[in-house]
C-alpha atoms as a PDB file:
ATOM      1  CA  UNK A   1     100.699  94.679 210.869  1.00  0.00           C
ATOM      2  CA  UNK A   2      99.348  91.255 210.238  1.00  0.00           C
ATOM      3  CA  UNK A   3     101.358  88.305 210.888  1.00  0.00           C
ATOM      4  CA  UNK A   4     101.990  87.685 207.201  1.00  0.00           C
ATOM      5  CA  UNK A   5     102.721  90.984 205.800  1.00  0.00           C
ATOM      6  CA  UNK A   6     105.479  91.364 203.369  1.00  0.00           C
ATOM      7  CA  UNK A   7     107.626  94.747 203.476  1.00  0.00           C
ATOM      8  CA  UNK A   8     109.222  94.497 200.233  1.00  0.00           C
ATOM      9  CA  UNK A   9     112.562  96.529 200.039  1.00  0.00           C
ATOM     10  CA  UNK A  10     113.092  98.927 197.292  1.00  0.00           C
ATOM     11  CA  UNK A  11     115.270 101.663 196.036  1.00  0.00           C
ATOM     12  CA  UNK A  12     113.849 104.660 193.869  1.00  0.00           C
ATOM     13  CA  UNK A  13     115.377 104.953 190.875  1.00  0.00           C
ATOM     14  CA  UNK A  14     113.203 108.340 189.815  1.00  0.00           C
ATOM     15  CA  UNK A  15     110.618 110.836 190.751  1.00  0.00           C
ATOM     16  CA  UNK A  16     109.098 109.916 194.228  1.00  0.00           C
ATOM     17  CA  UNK A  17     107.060 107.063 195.945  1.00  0.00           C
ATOM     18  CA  UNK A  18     104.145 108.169 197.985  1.00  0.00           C
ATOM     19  CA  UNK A  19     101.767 106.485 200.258  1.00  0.00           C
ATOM     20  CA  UNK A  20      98.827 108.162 198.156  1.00  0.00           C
ATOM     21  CA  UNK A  21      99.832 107.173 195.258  1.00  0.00           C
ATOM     22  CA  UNK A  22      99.104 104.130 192.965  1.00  0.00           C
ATOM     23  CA  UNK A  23     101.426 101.380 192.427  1.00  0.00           C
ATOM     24  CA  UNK A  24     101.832  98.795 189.710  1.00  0.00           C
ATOM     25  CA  UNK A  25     104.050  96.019 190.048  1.00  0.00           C
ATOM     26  CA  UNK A  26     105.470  94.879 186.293  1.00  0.00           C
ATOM     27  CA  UNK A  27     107.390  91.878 186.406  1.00  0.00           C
ATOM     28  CA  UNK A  28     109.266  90.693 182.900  1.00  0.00           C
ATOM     29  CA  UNK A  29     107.612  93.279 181.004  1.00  0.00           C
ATOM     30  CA  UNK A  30     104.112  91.996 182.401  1.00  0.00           C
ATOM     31  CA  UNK A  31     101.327  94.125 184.829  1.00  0.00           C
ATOM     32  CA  UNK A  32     101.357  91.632 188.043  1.00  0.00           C
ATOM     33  CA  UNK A  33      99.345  93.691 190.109  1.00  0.00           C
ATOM     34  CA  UNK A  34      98.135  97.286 190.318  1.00  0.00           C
ATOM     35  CA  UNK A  35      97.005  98.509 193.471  1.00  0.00           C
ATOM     36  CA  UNK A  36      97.442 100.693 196.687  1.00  0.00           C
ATOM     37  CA  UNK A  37     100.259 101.540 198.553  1.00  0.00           C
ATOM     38  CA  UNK A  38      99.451 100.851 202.302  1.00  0.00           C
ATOM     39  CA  UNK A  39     102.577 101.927 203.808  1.00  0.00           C
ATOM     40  CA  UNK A  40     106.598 102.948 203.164  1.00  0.00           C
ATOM     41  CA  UNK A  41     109.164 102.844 205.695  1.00  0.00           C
ATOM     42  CA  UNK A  42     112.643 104.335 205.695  1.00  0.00           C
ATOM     43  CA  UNK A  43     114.325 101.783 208.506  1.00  0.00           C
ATOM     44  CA  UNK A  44     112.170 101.824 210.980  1.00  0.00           C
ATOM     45  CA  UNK A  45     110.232 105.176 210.463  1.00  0.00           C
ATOM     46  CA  UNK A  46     106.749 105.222 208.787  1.00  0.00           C
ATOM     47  CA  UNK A  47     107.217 108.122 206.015  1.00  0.00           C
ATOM     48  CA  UNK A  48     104.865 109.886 203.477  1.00  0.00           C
ATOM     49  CA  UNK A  49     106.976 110.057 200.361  1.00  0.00           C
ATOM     50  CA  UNK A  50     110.953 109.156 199.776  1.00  0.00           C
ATOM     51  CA  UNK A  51     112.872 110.795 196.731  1.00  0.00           C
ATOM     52  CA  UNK A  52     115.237 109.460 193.905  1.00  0.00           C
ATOM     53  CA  UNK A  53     117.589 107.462 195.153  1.00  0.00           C
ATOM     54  CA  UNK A  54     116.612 106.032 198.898  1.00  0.00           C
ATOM     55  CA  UNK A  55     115.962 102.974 200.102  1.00  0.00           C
ATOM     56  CA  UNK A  56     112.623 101.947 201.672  1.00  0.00           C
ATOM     57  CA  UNK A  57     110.355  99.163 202.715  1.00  0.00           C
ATOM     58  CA  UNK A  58     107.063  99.066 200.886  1.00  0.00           C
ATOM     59  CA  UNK A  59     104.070  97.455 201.620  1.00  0.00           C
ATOM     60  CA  UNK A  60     100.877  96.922 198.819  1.00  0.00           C
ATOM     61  CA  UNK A  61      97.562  96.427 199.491  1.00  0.00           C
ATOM     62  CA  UNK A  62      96.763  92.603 198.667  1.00  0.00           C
ATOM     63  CA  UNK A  63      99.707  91.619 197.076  1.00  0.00           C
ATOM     64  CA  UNK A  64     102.493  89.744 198.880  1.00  0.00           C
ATOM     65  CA  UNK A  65     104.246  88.553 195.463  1.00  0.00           C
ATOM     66  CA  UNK A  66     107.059  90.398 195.155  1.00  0.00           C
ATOM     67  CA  UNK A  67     110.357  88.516 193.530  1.00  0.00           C
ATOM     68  CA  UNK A  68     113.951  89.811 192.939  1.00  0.00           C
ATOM     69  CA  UNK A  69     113.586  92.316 190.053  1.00  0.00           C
ATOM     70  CA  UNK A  70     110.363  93.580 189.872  1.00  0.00           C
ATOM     71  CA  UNK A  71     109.810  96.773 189.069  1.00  0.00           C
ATOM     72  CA  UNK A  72     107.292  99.183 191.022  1.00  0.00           C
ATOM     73  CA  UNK A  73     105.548 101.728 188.812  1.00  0.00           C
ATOM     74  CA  UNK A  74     103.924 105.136 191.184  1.00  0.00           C
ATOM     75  CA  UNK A  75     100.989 107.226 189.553  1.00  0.00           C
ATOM     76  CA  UNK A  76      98.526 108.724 190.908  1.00  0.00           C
ATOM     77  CA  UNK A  77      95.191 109.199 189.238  1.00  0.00           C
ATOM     78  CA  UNK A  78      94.175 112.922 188.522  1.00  0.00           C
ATOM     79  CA  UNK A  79      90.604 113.967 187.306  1.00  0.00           C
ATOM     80  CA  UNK A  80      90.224 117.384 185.615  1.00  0.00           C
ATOM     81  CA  UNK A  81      87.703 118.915 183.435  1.00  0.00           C
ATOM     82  CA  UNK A  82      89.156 119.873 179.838  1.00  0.00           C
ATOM     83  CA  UNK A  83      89.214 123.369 179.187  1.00  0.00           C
ATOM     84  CA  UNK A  84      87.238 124.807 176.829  1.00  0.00           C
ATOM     85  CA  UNK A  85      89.628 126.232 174.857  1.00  0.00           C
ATOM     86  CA  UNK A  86      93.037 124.137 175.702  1.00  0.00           C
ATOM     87  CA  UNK A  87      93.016 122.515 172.416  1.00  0.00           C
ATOM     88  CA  UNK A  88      95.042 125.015 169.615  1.00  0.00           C
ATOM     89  CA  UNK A  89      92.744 127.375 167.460  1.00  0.00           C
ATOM     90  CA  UNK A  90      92.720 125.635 163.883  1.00  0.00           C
ATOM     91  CA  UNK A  91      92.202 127.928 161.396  1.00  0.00           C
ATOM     92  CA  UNK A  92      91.152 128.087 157.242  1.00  0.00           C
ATOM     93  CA  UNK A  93      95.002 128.011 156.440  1.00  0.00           C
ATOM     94  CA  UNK A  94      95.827 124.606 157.777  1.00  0.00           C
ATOM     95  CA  UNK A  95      93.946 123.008 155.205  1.00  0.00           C
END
């Protein structure tokens, strides 16, 4: 780690925080950053993912900002082609 990065301390309050995934930092209702997540920790242990409910030390990728409050947002971006036919049939009678 570099001499000035910030582990931010967090609790998940649903689904599950990854180290693949995404994060967006939203602060006051407001997108602060949106970025990657470089690493999570669960006390001293490096860990892939951590469920509803733990606590964990989070790293993001160029962003060191992190106040009291914030809220940390998880996606993850997923390409897929659209099915040809996923969309439901219309037909005549639903004029």
């Amino acid at each position: 780690m570099a001499k000035h990065t910030v582990v931010a301390g967090a609790r998940v309050l649903s689904g599950v925080a990854t180290t693949t995934s995404l994060a967006r930092v939203m602060r006051a209702g407001k997108q602060v950053h949106d970025g990657k997540v470089i690493s999570l920790r669960h006390f001293k242990q490096e860990v892939r993912s951590m469920k509803k409910g733990s606590e964990c030390g989070m790293i993001l990728h160029d962003f060191s900002g992190l106040d009291k409050g914030d809220l940390v947002l998880f996606y993850e971006m997923v390409t897929r082609k659209p099915a040809l036919y996923e969309a439901e049939p219309t037909t005549a009678d639903d004029d």
